[in-house]
N, C-alpha and C. Protein backbone atom coordinates (compact mmCIF):
# COMPACT_ATOMS: atom_id res chain seq x y z
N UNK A 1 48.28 -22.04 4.26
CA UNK A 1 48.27 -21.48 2.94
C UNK A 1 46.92 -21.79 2.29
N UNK A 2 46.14 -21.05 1.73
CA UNK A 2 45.02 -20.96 1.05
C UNK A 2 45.19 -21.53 -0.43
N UNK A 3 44.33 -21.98 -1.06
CA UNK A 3 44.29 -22.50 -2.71
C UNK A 3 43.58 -21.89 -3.14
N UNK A 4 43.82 -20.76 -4.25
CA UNK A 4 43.01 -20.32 -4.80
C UNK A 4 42.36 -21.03 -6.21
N UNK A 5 41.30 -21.08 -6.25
CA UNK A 5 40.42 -21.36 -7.65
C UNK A 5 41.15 -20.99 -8.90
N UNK A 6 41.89 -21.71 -9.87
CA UNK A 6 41.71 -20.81 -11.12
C UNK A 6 40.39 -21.40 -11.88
N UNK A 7 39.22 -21.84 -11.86
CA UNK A 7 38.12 -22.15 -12.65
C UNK A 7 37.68 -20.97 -12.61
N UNK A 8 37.23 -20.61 -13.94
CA UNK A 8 36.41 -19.73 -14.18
C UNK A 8 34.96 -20.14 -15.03
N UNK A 9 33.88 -19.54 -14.81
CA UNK A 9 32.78 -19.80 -15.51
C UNK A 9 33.11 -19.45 -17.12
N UNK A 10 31.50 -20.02 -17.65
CA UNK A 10 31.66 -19.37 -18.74
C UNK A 10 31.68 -17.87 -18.72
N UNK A 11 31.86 -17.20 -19.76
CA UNK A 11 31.63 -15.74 -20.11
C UNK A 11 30.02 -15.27 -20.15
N UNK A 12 29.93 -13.92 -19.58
CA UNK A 12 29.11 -13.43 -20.04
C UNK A 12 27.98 -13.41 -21.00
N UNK A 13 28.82 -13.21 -22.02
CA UNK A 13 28.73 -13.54 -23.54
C UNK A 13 27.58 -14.56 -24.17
N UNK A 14 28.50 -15.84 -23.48
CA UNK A 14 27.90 -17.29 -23.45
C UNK A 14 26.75 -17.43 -22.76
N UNK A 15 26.49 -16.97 -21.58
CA UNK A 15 24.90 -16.77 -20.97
C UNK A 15 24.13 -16.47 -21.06
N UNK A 16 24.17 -15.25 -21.72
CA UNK A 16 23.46 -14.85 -22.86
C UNK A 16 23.30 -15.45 -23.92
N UNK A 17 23.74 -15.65 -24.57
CA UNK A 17 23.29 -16.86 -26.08
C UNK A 17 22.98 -17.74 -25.75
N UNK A 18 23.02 -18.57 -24.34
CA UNK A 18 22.31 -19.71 -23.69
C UNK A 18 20.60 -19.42 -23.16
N UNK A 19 20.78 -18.14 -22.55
CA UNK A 19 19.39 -18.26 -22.01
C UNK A 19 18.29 -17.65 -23.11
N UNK A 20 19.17 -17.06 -24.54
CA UNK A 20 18.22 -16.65 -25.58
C UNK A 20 17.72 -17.93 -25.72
N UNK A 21 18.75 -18.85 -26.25
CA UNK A 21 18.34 -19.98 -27.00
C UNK A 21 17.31 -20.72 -25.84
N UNK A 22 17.47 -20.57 -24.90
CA UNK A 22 16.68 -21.80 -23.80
C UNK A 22 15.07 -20.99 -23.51
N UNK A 23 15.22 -19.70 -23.77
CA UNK A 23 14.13 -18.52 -23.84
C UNK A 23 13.13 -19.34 -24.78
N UNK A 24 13.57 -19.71 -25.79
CA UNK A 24 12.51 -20.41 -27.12
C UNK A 24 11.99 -21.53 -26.95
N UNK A 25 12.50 -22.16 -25.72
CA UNK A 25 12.22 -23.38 -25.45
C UNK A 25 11.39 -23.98 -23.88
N UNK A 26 9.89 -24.32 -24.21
CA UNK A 26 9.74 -24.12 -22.65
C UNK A 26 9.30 -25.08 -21.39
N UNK A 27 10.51 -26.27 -22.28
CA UNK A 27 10.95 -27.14 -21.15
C UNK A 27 12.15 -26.95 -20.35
N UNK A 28 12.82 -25.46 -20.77
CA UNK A 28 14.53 -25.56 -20.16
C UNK A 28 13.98 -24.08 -19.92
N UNK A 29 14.68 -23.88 -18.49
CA UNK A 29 14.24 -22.46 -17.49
C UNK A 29 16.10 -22.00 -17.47
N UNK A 30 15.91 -20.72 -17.64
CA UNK A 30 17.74 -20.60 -17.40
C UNK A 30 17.84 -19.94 -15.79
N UNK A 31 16.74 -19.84 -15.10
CA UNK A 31 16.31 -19.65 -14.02
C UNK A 31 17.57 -18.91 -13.26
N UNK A 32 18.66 -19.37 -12.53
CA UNK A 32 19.34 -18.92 -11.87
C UNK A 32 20.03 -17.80 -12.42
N UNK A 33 20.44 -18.52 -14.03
CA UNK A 33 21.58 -17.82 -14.73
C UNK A 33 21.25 -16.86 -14.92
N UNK A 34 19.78 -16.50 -15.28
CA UNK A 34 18.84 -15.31 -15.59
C UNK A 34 19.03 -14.56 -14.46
N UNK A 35 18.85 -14.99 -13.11
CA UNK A 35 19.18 -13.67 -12.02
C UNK A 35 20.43 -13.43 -11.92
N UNK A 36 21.58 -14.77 -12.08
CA UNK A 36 23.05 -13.61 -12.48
C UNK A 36 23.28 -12.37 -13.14
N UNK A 37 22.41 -12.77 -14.41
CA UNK A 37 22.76 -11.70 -15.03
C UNK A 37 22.02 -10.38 -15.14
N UNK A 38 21.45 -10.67 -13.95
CA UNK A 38 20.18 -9.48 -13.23
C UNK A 38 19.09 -9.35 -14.69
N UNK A 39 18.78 -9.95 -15.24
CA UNK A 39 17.89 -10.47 -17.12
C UNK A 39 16.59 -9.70 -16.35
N UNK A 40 16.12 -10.34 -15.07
CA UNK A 40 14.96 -10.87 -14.56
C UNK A 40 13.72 -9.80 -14.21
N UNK A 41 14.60 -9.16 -13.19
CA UNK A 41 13.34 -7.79 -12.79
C UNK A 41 13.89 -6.63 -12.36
N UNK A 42 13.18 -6.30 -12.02
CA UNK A 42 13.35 -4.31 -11.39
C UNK A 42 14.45 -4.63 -10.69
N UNK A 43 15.09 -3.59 -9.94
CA UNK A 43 15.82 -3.32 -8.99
C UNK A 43 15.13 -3.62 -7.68
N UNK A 44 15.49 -4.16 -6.56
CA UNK A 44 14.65 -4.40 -4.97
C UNK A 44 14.04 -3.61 -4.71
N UNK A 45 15.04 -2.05 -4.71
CA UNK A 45 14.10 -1.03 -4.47
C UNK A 45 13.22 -0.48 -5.07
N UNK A 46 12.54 -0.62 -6.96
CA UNK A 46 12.09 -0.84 -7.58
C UNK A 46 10.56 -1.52 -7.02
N UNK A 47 10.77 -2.54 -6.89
CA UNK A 47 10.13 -3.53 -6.56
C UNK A 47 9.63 -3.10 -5.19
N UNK A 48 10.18 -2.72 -4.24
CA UNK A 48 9.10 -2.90 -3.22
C UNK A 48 8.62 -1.46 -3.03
N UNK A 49 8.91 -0.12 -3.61
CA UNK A 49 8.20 1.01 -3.79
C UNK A 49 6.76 0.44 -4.78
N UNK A 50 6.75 -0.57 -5.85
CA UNK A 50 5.89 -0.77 -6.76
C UNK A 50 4.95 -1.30 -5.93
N UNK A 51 5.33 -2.32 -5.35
CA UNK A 51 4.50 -3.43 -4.55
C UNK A 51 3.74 -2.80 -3.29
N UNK A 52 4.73 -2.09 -2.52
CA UNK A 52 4.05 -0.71 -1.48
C UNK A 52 2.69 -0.03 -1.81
N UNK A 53 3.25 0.58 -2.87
CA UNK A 53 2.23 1.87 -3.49
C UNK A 53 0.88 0.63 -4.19
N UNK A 54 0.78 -0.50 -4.39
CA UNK A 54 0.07 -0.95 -5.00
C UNK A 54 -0.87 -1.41 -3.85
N UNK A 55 -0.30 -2.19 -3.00
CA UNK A 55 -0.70 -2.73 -1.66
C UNK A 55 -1.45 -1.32 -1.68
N UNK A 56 -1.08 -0.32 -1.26
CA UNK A 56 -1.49 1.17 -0.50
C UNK A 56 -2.73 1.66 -1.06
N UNK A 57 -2.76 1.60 -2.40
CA UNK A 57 -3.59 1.53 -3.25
C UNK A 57 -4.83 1.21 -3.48
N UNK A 58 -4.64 -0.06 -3.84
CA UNK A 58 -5.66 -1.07 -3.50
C UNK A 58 -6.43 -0.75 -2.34
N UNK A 59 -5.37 -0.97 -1.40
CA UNK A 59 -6.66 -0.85 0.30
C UNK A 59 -7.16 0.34 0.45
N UNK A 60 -6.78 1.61 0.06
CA UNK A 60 -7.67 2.66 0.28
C UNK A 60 -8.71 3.23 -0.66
N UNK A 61 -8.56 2.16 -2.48
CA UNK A 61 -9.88 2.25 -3.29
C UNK A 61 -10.58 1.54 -2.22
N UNK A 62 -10.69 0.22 -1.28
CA UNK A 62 -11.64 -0.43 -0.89
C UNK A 62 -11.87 0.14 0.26
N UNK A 63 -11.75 1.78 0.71
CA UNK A 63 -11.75 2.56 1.56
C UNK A 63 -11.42 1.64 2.93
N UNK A 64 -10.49 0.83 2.60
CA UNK A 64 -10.22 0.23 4.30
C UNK A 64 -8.92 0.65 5.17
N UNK A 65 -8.77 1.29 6.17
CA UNK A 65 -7.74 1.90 6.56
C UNK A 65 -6.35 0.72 6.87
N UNK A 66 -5.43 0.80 7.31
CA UNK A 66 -3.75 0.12 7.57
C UNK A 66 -4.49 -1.71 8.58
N UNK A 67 -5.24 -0.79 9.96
CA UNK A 67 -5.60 -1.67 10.64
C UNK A 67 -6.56 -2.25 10.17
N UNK A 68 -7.66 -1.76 9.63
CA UNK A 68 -8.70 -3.07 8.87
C UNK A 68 -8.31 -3.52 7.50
N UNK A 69 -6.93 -3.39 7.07
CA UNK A 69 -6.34 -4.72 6.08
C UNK A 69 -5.85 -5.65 6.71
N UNK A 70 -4.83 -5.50 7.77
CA UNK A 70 -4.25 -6.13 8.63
C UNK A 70 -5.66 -7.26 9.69
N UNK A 71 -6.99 -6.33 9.98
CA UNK A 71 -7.54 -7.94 10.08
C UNK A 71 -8.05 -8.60 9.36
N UNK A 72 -8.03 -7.85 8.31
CA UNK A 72 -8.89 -8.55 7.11
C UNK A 72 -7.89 -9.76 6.42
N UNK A 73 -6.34 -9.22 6.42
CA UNK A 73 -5.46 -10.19 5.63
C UNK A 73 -4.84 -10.94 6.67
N UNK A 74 -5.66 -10.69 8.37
CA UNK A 74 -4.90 -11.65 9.36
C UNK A 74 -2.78 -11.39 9.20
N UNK A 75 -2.76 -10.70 8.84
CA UNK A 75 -0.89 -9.99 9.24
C UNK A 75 -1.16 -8.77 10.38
N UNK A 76 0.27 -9.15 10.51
CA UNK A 76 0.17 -8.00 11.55
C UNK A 76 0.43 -6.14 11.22
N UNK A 77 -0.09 -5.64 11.90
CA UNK A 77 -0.45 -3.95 11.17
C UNK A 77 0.94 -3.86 10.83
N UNK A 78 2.30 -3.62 12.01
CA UNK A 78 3.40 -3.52 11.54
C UNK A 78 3.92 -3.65 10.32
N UNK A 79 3.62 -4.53 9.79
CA UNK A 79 3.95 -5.59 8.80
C UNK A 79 3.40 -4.68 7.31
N UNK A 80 2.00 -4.50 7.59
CA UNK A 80 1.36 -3.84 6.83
C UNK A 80 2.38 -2.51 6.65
N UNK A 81 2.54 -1.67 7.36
CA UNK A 81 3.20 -0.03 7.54
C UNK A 81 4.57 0.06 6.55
N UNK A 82 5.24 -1.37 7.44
CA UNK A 82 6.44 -1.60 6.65
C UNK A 82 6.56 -2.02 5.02
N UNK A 83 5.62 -2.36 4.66
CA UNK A 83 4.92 -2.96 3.19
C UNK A 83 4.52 -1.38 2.68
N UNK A 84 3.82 -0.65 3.29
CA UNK A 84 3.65 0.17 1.98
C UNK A 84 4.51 1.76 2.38
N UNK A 85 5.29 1.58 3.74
CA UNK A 85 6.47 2.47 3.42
C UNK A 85 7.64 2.45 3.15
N UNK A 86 7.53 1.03 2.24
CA UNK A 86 8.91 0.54 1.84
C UNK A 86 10.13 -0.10 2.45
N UNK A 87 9.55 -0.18 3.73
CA UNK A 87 10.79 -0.72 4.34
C UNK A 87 11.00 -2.52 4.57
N UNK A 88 9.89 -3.44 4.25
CA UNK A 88 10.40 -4.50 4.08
C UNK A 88 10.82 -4.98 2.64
N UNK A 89 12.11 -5.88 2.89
CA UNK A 89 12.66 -6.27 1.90
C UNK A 89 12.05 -6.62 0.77
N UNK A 90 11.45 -7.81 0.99
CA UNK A 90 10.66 -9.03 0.76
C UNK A 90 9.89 -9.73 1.23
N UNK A 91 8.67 -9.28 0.95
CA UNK A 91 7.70 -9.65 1.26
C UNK A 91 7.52 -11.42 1.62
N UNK A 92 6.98 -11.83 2.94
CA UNK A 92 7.03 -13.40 2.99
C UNK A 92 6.09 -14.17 2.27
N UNK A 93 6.16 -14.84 1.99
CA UNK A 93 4.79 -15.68 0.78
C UNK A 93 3.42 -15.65 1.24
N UNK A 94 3.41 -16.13 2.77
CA UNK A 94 1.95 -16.24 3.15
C UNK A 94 1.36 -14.34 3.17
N UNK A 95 2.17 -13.80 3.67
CA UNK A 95 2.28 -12.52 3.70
C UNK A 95 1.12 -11.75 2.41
N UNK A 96 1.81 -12.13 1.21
CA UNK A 96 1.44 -11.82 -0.20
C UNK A 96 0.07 -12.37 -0.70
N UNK A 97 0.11 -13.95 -0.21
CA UNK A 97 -0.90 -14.71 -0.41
C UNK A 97 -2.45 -14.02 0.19
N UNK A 98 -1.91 -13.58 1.66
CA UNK A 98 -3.38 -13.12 2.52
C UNK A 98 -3.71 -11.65 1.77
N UNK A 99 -2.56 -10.72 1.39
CA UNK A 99 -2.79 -9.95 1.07
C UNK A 99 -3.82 -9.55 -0.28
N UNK A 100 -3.16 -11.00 -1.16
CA UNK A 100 -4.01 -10.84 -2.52
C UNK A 100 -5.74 -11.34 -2.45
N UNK A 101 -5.93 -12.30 -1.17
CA UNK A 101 -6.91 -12.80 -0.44
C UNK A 101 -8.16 -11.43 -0.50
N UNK A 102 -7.39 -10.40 0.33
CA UNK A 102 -7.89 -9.17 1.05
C UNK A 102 -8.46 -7.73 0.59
N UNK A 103 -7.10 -7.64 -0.74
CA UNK A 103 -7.42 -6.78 -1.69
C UNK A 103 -7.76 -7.25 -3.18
N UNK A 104 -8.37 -8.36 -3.02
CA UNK A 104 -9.01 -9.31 -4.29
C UNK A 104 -8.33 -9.24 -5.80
N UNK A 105 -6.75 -9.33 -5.45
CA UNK A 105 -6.14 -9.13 -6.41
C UNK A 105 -5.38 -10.99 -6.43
N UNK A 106 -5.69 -10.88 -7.84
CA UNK A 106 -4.76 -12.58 -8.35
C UNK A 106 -3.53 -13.12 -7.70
N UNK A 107 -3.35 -14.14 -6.62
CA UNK A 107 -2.22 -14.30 -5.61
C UNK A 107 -1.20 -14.24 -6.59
N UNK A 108 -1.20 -14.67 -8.04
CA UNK A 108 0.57 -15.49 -8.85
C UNK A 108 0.77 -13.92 -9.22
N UNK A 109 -0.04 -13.19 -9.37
CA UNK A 109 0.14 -11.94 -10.41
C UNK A 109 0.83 -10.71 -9.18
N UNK A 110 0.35 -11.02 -8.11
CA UNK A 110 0.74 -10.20 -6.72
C UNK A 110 2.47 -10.76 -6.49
N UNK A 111 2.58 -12.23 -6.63
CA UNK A 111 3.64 -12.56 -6.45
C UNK A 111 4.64 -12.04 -7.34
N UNK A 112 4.54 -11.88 -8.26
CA UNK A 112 5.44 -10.83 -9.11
C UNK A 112 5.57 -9.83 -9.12
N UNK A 113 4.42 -9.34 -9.02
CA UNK A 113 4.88 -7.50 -8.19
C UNK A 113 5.47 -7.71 -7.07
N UNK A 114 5.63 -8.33 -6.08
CA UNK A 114 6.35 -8.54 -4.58
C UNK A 114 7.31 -8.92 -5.25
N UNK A 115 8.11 -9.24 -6.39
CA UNK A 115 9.44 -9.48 -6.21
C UNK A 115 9.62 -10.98 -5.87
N UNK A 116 8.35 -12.10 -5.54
CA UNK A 116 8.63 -13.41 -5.61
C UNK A 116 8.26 -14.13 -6.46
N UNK A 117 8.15 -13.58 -7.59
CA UNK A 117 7.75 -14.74 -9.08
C UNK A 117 8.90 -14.03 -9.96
N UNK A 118 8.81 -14.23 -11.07
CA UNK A 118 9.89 -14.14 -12.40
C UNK A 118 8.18 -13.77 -12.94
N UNK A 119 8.15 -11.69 -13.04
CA UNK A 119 7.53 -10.97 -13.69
C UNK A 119 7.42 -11.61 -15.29
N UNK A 120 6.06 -11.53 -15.71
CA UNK A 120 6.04 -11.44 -16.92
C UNK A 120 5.62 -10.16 -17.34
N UNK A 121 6.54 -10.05 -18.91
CA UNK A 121 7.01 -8.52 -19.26
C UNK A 121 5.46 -7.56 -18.96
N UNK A 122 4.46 -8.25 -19.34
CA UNK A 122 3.23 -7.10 -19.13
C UNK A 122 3.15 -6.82 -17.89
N UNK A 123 3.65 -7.67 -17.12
CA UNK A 123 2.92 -7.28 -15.56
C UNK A 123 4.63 -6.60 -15.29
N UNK A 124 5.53 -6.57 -15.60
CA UNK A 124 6.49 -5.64 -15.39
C UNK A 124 6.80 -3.96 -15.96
N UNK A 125 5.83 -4.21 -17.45
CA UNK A 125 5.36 -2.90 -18.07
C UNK A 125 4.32 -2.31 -17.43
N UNK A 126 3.41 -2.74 -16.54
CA UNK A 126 2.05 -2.16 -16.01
C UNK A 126 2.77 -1.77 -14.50
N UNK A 127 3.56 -2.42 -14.33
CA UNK A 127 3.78 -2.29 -13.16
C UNK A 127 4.92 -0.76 -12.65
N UNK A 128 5.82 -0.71 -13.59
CA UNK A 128 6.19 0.76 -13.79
C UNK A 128 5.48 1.63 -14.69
N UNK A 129 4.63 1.58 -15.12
CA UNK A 129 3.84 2.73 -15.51
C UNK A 129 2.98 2.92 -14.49
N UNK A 130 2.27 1.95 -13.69
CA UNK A 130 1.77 2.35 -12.61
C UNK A 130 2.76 3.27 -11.71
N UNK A 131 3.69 2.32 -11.09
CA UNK A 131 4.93 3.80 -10.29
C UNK A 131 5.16 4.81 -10.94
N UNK A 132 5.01 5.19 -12.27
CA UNK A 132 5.49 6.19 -12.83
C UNK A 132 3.94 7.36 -13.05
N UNK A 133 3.17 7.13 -13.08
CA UNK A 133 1.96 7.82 -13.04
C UNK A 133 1.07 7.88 -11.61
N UNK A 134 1.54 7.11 -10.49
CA UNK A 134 0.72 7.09 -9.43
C UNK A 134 2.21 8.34 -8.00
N UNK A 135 0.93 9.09 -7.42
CA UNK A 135 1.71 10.17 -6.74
C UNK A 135 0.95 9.97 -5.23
N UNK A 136 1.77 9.46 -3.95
CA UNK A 136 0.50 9.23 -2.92
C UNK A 136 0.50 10.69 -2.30
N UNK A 137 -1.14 10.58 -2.29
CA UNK A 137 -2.19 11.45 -1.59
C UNK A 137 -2.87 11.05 -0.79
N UNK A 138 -3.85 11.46 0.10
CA UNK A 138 -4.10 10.78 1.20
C UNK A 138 -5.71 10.30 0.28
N UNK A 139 -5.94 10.70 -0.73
CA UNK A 139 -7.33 10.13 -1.40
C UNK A 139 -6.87 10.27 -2.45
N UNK A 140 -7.47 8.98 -3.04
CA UNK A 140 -6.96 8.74 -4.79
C UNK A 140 -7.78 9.66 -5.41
N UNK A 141 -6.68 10.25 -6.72
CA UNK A 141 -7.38 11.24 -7.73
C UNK A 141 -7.64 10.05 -8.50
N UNK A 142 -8.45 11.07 -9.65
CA UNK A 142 -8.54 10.32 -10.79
C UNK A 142 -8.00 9.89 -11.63
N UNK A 143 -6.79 10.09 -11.62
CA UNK A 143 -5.87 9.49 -12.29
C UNK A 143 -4.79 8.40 -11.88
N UNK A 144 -4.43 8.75 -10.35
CA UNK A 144 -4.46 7.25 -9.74
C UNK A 144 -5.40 6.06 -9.41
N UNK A 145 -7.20 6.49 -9.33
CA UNK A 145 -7.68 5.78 -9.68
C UNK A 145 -7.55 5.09 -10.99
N UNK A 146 -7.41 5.39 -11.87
CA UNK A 146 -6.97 5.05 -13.18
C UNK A 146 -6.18 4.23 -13.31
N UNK A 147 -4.80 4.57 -12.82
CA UNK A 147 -3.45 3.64 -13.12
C UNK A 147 -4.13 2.67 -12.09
N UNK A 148 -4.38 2.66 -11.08
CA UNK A 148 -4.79 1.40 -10.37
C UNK A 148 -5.46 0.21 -11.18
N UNK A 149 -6.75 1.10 -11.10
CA UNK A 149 -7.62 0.31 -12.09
C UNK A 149 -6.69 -0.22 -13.19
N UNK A 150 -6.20 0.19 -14.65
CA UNK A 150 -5.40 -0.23 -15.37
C UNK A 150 -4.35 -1.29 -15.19
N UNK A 151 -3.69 -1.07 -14.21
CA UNK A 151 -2.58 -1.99 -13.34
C UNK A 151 -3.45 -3.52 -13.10
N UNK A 152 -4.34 -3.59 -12.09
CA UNK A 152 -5.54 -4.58 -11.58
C UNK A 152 -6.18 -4.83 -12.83
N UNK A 153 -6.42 -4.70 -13.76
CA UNK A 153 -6.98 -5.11 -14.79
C UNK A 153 -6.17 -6.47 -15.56
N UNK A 154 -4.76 -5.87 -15.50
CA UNK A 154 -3.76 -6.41 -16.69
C UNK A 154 -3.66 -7.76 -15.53
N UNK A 155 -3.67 -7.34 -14.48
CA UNK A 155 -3.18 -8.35 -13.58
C UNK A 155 -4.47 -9.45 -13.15
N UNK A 156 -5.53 -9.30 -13.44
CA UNK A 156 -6.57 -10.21 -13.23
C UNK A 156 -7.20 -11.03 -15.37
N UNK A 157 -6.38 -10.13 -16.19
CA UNK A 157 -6.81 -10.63 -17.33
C UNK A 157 -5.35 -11.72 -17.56
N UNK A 158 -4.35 -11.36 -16.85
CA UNK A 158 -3.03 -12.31 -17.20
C UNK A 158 -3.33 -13.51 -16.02
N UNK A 159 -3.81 -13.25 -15.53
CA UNK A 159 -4.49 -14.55 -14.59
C UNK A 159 -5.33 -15.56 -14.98
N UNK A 160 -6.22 -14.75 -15.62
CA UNK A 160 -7.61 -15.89 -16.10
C UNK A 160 -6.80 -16.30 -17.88
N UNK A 161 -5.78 -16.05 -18.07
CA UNK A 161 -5.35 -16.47 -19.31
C UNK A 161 -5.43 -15.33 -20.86
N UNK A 162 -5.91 -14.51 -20.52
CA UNK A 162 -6.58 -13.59 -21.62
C UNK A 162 -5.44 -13.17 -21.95
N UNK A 163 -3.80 -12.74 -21.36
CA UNK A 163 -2.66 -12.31 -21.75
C UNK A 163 -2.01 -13.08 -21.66
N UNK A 164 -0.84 -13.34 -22.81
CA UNK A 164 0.08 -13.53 -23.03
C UNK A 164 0.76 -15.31 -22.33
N UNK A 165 -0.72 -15.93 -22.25
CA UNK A 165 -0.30 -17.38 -22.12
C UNK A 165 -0.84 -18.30 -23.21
């Protein structure tokens, strides 16, 4: 015979009025509770179409093709293909790290577009307006040059401190 649990958590409700209040405060992280209540970021698939197209991006303003990122960021090409046609999950850390190495973008600020940091709201607002204005072509227009540029901007000025720290 099995025992079922009657404990129940708090409510909803209550997690919310906890992680507002702990929001104001920034020695207490509501960290987990915040991804219960999905608070935190995009959707996965969200996230790794953003992170794809950005990766994709990036390496072909620095006119470098799939295989010369892959030796440049030391990963393997596969790896690369699967990254900007969406098909890996989640990106692995060192993964992200070589990548931001390669396409001279800020490693903490990359880690949040990959879906492994807790986005801050600008780099989560830049980051769907970038998906939402960028269309892949096999050569960037000028207006995905643009959102790029714009995107890489927010993300190297929230790095050196100029946003929102």
């Amino acid at each position: 015979m099995t025992q079922q649990s009657n404990r129940t958590g708090p409510s909803r409700e209550w997690l919310l009025k906890m992680a507002k209040i702990e929001d104001t405060c920034p020695s207490v992280s509501v960290g987990g509770m915040a991804c219960e209540l999905d608070l935190l970021a995009p959707a996965r698939s969200d996230v790794q179409r953003i992170f794809g197209r950005l990766v994709q991006f990036a390496r072909r303003q620095l006119g470098m093709s799939v295989e010369q990122l892959a030796n440049a960021a030391d990963i393997e090409l596969s790896e690369i293909v699967e990254i900007e046609m969406h098909v890996e999950p989640i990106p692995r850390v060192r993964t992200v790290v070589q990548l931001a190495k390669a396409l001279k973008i800020p490693e903490g600020r990359l880690m949040e577009v990959a879906g492994l940091a807790t986005p801050r709201p600008e780099i989560s607002h830049a980051a769907l307006k970038f998906a939402a204005r960028s269309e892949p072509t096999s050569k960037l227009t000028n207006n995905e040059r643009e959102a790029l540029d714009e995107f890489v901007k927010v993300l190297v000025e929230v790095s050196d401190g100029k946003i929102g720290d």
